[in-house]
N, C-alpha and C. Protein backbone atom coordinates (compact mmCIF):
# COMPACT_ATOMS: atom_id res chain seq x y z
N UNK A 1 51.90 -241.48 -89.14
CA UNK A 1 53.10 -240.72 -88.94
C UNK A 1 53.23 -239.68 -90.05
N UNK A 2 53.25 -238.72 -89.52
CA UNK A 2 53.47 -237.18 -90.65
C UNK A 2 55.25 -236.79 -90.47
N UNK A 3 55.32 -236.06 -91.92
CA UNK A 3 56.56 -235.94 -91.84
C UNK A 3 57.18 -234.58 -91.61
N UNK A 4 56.51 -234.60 -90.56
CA UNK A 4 56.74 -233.22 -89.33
C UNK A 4 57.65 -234.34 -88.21
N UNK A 5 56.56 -235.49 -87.97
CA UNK A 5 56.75 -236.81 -87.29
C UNK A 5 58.55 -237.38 -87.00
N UNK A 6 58.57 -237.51 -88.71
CA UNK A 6 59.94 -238.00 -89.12
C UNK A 6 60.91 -237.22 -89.24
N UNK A 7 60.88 -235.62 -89.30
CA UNK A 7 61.32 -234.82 -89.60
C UNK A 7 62.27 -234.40 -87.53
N UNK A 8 61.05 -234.89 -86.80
CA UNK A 8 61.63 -234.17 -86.04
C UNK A 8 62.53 -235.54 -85.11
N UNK A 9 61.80 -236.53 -85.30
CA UNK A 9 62.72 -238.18 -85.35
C UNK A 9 64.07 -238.36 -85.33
N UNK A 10 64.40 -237.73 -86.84
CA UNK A 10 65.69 -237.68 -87.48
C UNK A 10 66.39 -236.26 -86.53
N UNK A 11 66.21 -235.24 -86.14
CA UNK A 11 66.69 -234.70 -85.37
C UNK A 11 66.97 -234.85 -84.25
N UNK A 12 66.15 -235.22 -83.88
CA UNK A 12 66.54 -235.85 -82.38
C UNK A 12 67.50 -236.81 -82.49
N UNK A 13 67.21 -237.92 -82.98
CA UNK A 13 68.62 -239.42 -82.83
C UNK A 13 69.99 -238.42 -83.53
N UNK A 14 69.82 -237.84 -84.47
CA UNK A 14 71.21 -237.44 -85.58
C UNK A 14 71.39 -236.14 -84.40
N UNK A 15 70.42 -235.13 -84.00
CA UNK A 15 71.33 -234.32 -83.01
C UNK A 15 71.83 -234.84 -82.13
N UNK A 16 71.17 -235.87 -80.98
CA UNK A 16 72.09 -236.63 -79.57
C UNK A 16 73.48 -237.02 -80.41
N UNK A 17 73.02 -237.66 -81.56
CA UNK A 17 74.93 -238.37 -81.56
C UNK A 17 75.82 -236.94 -81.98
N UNK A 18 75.39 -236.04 -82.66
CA UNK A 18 76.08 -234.91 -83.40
C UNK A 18 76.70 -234.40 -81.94
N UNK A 19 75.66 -233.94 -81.07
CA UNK A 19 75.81 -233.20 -80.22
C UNK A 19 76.65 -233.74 -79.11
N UNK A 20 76.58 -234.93 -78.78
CA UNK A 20 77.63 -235.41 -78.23
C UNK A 20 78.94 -235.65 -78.34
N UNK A 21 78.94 -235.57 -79.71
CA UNK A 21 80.17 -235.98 -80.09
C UNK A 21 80.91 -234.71 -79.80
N UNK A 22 80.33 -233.87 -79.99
CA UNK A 22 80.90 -231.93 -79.80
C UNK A 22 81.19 -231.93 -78.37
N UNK A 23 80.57 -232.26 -77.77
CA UNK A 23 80.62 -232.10 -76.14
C UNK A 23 81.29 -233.13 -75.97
N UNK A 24 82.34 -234.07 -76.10
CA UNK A 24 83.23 -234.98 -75.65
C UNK A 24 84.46 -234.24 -75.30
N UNK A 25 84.64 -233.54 -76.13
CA UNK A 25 86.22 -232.53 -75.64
C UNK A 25 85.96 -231.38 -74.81
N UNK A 26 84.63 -231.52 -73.94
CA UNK A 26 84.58 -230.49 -73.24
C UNK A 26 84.82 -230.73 -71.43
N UNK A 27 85.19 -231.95 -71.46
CA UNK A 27 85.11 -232.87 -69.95
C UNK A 27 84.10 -233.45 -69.46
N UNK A 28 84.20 -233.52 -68.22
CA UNK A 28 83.16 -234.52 -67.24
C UNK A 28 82.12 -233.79 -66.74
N UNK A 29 82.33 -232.31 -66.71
CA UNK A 29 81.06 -231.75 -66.38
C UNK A 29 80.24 -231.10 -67.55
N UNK A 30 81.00 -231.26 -68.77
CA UNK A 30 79.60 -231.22 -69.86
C UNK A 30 79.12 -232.66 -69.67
N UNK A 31 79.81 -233.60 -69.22
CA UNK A 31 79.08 -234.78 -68.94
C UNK A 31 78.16 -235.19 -67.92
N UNK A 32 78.70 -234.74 -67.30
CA UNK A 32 77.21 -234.18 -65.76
C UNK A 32 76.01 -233.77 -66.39
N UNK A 33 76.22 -232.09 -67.21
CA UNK A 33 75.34 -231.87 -67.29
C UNK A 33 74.39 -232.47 -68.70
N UNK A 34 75.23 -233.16 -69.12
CA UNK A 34 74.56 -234.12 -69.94
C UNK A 34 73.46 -234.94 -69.40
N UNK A 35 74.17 -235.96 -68.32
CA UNK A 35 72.94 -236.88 -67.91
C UNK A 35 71.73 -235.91 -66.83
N UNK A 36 71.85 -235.68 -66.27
CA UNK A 36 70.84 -234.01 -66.27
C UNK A 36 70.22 -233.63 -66.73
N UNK A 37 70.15 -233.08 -68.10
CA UNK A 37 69.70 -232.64 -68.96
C UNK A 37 68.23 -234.07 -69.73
N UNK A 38 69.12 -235.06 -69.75
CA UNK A 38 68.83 -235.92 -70.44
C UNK A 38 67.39 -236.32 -69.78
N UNK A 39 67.71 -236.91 -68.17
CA UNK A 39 66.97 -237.52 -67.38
C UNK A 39 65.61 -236.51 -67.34
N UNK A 40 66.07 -235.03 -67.43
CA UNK A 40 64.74 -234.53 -66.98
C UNK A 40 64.21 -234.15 -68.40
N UNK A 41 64.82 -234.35 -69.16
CA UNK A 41 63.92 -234.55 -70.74
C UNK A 41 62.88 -235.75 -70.59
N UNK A 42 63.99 -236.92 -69.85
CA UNK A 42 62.74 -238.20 -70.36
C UNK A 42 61.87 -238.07 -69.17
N UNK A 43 61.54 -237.24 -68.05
CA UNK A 43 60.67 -237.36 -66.95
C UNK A 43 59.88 -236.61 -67.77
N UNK A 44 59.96 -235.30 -68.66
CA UNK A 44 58.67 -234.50 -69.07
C UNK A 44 58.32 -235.16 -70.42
N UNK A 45 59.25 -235.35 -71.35
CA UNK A 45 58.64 -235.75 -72.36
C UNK A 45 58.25 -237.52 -72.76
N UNK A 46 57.04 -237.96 -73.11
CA UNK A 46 56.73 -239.22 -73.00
C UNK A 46 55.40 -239.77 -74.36
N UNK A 47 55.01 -240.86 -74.55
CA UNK A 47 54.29 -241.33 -75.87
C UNK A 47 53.20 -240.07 -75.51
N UNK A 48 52.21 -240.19 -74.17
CA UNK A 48 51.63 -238.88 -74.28
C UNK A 48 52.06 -237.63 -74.19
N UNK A 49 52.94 -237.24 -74.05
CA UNK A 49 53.45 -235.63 -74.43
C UNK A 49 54.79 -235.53 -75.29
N UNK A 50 54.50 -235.77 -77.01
CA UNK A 50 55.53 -235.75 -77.46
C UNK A 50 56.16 -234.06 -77.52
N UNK A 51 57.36 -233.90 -78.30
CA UNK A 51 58.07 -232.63 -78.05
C UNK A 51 57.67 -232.21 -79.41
N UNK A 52 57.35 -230.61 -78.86
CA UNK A 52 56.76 -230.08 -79.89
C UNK A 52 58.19 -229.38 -80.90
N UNK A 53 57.87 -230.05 -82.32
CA UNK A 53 58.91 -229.44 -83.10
C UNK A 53 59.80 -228.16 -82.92
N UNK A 54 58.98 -226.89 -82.94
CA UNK A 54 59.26 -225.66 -83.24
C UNK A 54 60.59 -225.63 -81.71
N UNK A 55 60.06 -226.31 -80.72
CA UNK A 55 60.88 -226.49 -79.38
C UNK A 55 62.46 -227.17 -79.70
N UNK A 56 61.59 -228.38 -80.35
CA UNK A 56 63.18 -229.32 -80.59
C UNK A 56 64.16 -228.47 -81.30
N UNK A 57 63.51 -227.94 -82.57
CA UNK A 57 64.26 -227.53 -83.54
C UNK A 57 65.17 -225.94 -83.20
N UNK A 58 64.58 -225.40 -81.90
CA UNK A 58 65.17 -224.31 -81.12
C UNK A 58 66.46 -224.59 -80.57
N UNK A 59 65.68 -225.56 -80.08
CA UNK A 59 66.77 -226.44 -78.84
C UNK A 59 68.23 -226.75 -79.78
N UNK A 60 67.88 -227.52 -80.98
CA UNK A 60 68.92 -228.12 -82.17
C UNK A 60 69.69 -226.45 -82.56
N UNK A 61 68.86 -225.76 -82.59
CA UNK A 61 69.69 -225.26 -83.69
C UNK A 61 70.75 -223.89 -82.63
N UNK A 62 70.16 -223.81 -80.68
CA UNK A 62 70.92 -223.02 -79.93
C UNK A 62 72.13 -223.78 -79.96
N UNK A 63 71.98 -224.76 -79.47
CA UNK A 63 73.33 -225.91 -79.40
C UNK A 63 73.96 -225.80 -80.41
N UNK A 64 73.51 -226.16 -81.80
CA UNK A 64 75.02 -226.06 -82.61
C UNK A 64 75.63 -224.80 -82.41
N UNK A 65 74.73 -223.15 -82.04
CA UNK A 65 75.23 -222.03 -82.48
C UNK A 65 76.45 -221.86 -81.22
N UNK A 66 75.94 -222.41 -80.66
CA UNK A 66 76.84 -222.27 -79.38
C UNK A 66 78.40 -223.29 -79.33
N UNK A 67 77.72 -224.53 -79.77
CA UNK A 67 79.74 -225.42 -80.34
C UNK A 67 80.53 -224.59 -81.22
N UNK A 68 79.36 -223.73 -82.35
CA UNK A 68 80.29 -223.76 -83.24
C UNK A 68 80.97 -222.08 -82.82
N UNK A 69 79.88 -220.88 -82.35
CA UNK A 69 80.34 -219.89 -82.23
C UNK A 69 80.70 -219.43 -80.72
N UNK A 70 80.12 -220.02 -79.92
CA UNK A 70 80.55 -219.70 -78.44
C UNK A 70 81.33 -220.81 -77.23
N UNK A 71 82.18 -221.63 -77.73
CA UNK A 71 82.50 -223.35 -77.68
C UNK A 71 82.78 -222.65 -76.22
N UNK A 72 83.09 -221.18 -75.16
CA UNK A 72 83.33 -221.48 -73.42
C UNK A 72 82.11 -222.12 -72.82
N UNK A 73 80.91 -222.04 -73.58
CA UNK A 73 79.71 -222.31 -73.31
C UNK A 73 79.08 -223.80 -73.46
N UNK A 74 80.24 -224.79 -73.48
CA UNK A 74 79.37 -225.82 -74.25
C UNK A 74 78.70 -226.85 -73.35
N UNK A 75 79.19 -226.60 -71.86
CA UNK A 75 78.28 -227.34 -71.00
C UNK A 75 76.89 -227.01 -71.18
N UNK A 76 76.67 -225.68 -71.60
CA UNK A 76 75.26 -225.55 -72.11
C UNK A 76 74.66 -226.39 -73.46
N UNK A 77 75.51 -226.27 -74.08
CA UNK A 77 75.05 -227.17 -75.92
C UNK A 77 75.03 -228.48 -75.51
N UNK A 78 75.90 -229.05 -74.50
CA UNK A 78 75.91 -230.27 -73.98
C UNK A 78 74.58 -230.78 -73.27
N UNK A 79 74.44 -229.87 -72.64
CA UNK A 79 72.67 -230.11 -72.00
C UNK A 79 71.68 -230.03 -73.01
N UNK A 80 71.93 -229.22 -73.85
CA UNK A 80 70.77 -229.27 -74.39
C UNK A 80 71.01 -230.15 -75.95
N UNK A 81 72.39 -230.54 -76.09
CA UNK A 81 71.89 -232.32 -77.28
C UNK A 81 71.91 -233.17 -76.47
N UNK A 82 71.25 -233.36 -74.63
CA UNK A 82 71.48 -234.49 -74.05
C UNK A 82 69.89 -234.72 -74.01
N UNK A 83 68.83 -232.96 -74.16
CA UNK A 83 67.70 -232.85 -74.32
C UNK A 83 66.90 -233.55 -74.99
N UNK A 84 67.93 -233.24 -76.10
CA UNK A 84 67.33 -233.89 -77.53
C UNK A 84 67.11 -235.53 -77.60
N UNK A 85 68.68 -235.89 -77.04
CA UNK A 85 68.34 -237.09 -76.91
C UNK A 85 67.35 -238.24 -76.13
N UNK A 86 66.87 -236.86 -74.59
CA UNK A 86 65.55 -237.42 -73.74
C UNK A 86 64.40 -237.59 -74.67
N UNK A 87 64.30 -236.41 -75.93
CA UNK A 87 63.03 -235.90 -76.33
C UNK A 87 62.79 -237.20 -76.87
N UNK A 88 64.12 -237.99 -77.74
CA UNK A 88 64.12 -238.59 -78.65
C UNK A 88 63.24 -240.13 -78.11
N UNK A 89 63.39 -240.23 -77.01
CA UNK A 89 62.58 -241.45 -76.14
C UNK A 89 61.01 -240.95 -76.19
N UNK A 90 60.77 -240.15 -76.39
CA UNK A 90 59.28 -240.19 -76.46
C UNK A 90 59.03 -240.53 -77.95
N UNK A 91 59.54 -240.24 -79.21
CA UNK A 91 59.73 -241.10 -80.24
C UNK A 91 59.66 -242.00 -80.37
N UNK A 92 60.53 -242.72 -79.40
CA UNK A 92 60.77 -244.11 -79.89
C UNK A 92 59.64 -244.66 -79.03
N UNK A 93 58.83 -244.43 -77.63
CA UNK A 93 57.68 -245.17 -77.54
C UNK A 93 56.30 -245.06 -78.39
N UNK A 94 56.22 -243.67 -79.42
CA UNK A 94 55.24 -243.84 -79.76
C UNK A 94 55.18 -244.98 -81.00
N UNK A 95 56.46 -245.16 -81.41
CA UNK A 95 56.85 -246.40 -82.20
C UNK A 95 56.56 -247.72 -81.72
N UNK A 96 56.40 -247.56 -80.57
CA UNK A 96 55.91 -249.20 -79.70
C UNK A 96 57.10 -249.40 -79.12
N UNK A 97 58.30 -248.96 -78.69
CA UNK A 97 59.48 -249.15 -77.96
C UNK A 97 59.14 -249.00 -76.31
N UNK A 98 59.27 -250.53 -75.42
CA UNK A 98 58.43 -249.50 -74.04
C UNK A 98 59.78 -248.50 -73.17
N UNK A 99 58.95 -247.70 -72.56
CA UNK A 99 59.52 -246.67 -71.98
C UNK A 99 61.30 -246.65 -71.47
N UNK A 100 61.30 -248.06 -70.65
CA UNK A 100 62.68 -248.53 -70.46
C UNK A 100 63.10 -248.78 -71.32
N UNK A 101 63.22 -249.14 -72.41
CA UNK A 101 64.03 -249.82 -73.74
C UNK A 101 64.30 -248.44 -74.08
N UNK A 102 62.96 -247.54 -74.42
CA UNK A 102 63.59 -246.45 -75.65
C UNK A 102 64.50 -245.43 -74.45
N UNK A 103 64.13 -245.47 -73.19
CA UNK A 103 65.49 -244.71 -72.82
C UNK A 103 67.36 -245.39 -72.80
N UNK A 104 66.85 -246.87 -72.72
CA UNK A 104 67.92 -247.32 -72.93
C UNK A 104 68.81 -246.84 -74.21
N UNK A 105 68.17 -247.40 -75.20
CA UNK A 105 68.39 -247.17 -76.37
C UNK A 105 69.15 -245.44 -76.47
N UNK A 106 68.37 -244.22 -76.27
CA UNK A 106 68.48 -243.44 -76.35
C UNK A 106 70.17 -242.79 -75.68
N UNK A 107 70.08 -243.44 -74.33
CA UNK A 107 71.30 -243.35 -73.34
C UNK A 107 72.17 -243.98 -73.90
N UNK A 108 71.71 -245.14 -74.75
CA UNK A 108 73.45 -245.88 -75.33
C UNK A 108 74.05 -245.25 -76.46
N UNK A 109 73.43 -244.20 -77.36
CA UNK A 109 73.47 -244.08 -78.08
C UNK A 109 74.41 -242.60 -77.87
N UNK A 110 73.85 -241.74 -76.46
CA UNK A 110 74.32 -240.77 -76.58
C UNK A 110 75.79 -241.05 -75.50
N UNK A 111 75.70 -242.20 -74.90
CA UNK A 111 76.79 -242.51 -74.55
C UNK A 111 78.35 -243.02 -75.12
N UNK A 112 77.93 -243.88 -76.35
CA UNK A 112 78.96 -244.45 -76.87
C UNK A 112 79.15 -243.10 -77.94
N UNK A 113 78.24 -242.22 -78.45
CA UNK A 113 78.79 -241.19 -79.21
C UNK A 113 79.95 -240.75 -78.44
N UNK A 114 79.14 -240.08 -76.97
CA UNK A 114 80.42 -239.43 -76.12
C UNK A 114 81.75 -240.29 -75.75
N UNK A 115 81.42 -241.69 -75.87
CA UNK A 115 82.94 -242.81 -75.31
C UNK A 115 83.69 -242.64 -76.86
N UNK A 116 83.15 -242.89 -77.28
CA UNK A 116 84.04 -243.21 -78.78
C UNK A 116 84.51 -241.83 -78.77
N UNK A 117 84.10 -240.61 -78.82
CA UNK A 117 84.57 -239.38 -79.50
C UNK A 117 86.01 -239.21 -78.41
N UNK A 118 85.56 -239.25 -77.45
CA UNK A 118 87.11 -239.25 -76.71
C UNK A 118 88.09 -240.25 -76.48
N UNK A 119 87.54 -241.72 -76.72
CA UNK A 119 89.04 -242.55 -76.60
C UNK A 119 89.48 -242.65 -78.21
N UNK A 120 88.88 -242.37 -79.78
CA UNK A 120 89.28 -242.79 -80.96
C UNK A 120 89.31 -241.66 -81.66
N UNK A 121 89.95 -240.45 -81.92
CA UNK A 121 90.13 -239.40 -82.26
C UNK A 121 89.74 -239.54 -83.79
N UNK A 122 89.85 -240.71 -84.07
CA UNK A 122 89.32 -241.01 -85.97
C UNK A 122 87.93 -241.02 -85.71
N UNK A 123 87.21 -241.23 -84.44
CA UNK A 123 85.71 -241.99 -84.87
C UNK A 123 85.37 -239.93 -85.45
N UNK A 124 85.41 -239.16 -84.58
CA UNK A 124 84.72 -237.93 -85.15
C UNK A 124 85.77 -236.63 -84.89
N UNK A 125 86.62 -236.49 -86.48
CA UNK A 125 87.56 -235.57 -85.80
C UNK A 125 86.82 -233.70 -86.07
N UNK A 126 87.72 -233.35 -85.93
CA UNK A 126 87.16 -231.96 -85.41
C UNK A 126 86.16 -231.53 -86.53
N UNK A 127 86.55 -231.80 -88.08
CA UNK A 127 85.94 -230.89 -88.83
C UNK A 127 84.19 -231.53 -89.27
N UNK A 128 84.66 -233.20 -89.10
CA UNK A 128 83.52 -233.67 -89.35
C UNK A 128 82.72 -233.21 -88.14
N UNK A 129 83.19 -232.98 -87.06
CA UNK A 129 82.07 -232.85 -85.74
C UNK A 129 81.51 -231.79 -86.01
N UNK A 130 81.95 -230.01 -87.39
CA UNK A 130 81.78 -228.86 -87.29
C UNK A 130 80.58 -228.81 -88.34
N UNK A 131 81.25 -230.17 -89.14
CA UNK A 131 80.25 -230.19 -90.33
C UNK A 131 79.05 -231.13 -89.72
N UNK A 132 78.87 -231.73 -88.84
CA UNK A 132 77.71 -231.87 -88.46
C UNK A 132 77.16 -230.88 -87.54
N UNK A 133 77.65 -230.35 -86.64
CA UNK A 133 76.71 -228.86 -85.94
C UNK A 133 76.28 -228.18 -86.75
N UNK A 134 76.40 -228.04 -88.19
CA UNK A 134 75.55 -226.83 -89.02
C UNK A 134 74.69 -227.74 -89.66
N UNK A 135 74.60 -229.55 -89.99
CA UNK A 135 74.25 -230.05 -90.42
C UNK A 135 72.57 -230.33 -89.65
N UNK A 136 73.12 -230.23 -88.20
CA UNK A 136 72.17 -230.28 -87.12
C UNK A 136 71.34 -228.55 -87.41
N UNK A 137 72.20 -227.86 -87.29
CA UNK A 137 71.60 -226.43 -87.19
C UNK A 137 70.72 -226.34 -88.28
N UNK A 138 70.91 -226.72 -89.56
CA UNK A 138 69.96 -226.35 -90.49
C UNK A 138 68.86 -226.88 -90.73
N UNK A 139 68.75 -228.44 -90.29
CA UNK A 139 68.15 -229.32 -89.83
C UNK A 139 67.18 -229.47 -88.75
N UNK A 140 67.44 -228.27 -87.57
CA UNK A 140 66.42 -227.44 -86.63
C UNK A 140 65.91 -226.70 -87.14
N UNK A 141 66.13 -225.83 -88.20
CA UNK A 141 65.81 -224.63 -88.50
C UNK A 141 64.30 -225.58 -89.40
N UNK A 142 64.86 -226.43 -90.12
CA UNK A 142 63.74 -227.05 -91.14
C UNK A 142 62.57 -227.17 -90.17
N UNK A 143 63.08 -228.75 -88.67
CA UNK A 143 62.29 -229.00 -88.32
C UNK A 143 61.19 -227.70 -87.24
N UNK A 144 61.83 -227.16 -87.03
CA UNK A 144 60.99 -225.83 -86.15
C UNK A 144 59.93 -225.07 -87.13
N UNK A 145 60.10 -225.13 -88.61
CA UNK A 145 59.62 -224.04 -89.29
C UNK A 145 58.68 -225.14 -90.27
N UNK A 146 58.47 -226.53 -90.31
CA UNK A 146 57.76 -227.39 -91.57
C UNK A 146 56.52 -227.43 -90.71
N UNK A 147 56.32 -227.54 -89.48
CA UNK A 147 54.77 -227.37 -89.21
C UNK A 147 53.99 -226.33 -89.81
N UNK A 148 54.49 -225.41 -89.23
CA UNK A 148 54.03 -224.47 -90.25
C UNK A 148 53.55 -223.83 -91.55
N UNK A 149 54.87 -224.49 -92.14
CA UNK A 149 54.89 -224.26 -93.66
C UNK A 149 53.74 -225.51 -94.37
N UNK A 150 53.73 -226.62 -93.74
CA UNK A 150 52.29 -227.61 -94.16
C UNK A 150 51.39 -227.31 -93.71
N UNK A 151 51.25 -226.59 -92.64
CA UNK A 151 49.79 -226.04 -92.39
C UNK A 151 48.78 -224.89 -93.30
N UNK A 152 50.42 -224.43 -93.74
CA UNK A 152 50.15 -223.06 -94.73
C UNK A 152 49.93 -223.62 -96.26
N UNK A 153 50.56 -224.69 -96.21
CA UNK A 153 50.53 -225.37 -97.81
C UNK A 153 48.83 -225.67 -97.72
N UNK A 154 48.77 -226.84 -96.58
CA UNK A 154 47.35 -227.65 -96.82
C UNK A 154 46.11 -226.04 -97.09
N UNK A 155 46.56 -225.36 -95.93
CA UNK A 155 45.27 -224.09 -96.30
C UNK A 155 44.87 -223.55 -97.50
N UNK A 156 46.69 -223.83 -98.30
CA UNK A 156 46.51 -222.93 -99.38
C UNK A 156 45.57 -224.00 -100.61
N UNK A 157 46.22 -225.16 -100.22
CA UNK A 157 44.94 -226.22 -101.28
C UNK A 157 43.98 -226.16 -100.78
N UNK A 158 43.08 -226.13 -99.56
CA UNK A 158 42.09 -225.92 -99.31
C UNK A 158 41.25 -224.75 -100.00
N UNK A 159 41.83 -224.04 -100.10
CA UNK A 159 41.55 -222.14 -100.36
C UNK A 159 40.85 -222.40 -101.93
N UNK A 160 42.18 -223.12 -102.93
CA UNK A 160 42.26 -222.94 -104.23
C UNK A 160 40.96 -223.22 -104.63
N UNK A 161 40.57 -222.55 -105.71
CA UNK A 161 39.58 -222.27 -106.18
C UNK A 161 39.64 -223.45 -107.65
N UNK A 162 40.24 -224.03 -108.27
CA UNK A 162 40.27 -224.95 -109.14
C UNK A 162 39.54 -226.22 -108.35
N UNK A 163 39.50 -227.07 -109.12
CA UNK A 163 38.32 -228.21 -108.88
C UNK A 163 39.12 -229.52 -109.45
N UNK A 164 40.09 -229.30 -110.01
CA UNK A 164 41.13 -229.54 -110.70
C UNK A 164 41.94 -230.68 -109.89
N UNK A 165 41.88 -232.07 -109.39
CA UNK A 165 42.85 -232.13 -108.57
C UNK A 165 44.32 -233.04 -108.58
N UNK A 166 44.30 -233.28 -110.10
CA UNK A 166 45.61 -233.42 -110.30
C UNK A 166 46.77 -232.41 -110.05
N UNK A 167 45.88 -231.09 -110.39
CA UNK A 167 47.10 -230.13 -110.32
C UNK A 167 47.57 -229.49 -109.18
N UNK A 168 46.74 -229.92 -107.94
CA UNK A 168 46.66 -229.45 -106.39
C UNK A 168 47.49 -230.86 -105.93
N UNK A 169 47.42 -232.00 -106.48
CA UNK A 169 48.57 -233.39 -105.65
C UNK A 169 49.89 -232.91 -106.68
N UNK A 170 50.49 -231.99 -107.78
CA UNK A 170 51.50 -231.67 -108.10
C UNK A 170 51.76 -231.27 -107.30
N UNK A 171 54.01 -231.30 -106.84
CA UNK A 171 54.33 -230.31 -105.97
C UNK A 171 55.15 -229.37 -107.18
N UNK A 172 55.04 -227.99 -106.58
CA UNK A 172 55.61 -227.16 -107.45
C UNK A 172 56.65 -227.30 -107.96
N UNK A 173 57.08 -226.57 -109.30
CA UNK A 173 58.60 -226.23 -109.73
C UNK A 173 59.54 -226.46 -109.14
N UNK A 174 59.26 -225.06 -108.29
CA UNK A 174 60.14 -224.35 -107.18
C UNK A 174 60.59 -225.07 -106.23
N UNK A 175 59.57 -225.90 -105.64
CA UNK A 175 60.14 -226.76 -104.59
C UNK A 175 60.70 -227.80 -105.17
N UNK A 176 61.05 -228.53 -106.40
CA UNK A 176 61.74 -229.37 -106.83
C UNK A 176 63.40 -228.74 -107.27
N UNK A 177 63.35 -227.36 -107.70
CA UNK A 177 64.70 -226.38 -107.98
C UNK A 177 65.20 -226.29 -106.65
N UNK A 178 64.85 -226.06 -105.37
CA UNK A 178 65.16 -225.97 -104.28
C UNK A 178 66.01 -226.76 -104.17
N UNK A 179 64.95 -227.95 -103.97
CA UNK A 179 65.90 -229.27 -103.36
C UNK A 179 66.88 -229.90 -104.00
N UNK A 180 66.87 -229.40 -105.34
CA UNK A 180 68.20 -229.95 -106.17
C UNK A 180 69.36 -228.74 -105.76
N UNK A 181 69.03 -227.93 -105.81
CA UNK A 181 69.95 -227.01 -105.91
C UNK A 181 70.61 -226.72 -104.50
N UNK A 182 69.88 -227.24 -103.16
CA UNK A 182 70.29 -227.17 -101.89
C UNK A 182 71.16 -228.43 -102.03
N UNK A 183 70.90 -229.54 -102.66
CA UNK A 183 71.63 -230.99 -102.66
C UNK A 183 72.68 -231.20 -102.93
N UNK A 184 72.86 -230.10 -104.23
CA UNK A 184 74.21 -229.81 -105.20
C UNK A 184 75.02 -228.89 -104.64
N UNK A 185 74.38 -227.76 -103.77
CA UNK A 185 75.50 -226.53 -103.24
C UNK A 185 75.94 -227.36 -102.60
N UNK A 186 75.25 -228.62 -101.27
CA UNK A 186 75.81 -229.22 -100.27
C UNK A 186 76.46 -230.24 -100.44
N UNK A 187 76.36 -231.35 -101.87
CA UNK A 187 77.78 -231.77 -102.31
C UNK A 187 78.52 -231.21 -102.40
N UNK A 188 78.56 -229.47 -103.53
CA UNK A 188 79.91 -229.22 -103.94
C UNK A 188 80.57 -228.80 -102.61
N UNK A 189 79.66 -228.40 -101.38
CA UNK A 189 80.80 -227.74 -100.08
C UNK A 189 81.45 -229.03 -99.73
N UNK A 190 80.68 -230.22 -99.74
CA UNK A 190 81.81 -231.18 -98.82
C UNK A 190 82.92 -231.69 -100.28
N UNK A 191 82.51 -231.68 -101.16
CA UNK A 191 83.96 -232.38 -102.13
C UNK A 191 84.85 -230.70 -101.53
N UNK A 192 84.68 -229.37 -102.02
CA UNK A 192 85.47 -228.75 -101.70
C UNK A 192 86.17 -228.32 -100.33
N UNK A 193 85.24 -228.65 -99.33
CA UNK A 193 85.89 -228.44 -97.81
C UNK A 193 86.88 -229.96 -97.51
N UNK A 194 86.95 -230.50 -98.83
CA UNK A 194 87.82 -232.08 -98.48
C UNK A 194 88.77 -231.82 -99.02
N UNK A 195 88.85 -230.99 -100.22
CA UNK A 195 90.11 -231.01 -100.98
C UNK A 195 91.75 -230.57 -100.02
């Protein structure tokens, strides 16, 4: 398992519940087109044809743009985190989950998101549902764009001309300043979007 693997894992299960939960205040026919959406995710995607990142992470990141900036539209965002959640069954069989279980699994998951969000107004109220659509969105954006960026990494150790290979299993500076500094902007927004 590569963590392109896990990367796109965690999107899928964390978008179906995100995404559902957004599409609960939209009625019964973002709920239609939910199970719709869903069913013909799990007919194409399966242990042999998993979903290709750059797809999921499209898919993740139209849907949030659409709850958060175009919400007349959300029977569409609704279909497509019901996508996510089909995709997410081909996941869970390559894990050894068989086919019926991981759609089960998958369907309960995006179901009780959607039951709970509309009978318990505490389980996901509005702002947490807003702060997860960008949480999802940025989170597509990663998973659509890290194939890539490891393909481009591994080439670039391949390439390097040192012989050296402690200093080729270092990860850079930069990518350690990143991730602190993405960790810390994204604490200080939620202590300050709480105050």
């Amino acid at each position: 398992m590569t963590l392109a693997f896990h990367a796109l894992w965690r999107l899928c299960a964390l978008g179906s519940v995100v995404l559902a939960a957004a599409a609960a205040g939209s009625g019964f026919s973002a709920l239609a087109a939910m199970v719709v959406a869903f069913l013909l995710a799990v007919r194409i995607v399966g242990a042999a044809a998993l979903p290709d990142p750059a797809l999921a992470g499209t898919v993740a990141v139209a849907a949030a743009a659409i709850f958060l900036f175009r919400p007349r539209y959300a029977v569409i965002a609704a279909a497509l985190g019901a996508a996510l959640g089909g995709m997410w069954t081909g996941l869970l069989e390559v894990q050894g989950l068989p086919p019926l279980a991981a759609t089960g699994v998958a369907a309960a998951v995006l179901g009780i998101s959607w039951y709970l969000t509309r009978t318990r107004p505490s389980f996901a109220p509005e702002q947490l549902r807003d702060e997860g659509l960008l949480a999802i969105g940025l989170l597509g954006l990663v998973v659509a764009t890290l194939p890539g960026v490891l393909d481009g990494w591994q080439a670039a150790t391949n390439f390097a001309a040192s012989s050296d290979r402690a200093s080729q299993a270092m990860v850079p500076a930069w990518t350690i300043a990143l991730l602190l500094s993405s960790s810390t902007l994204g604490a200080a927004y939620s202590l300050w979007s709480r105050r």
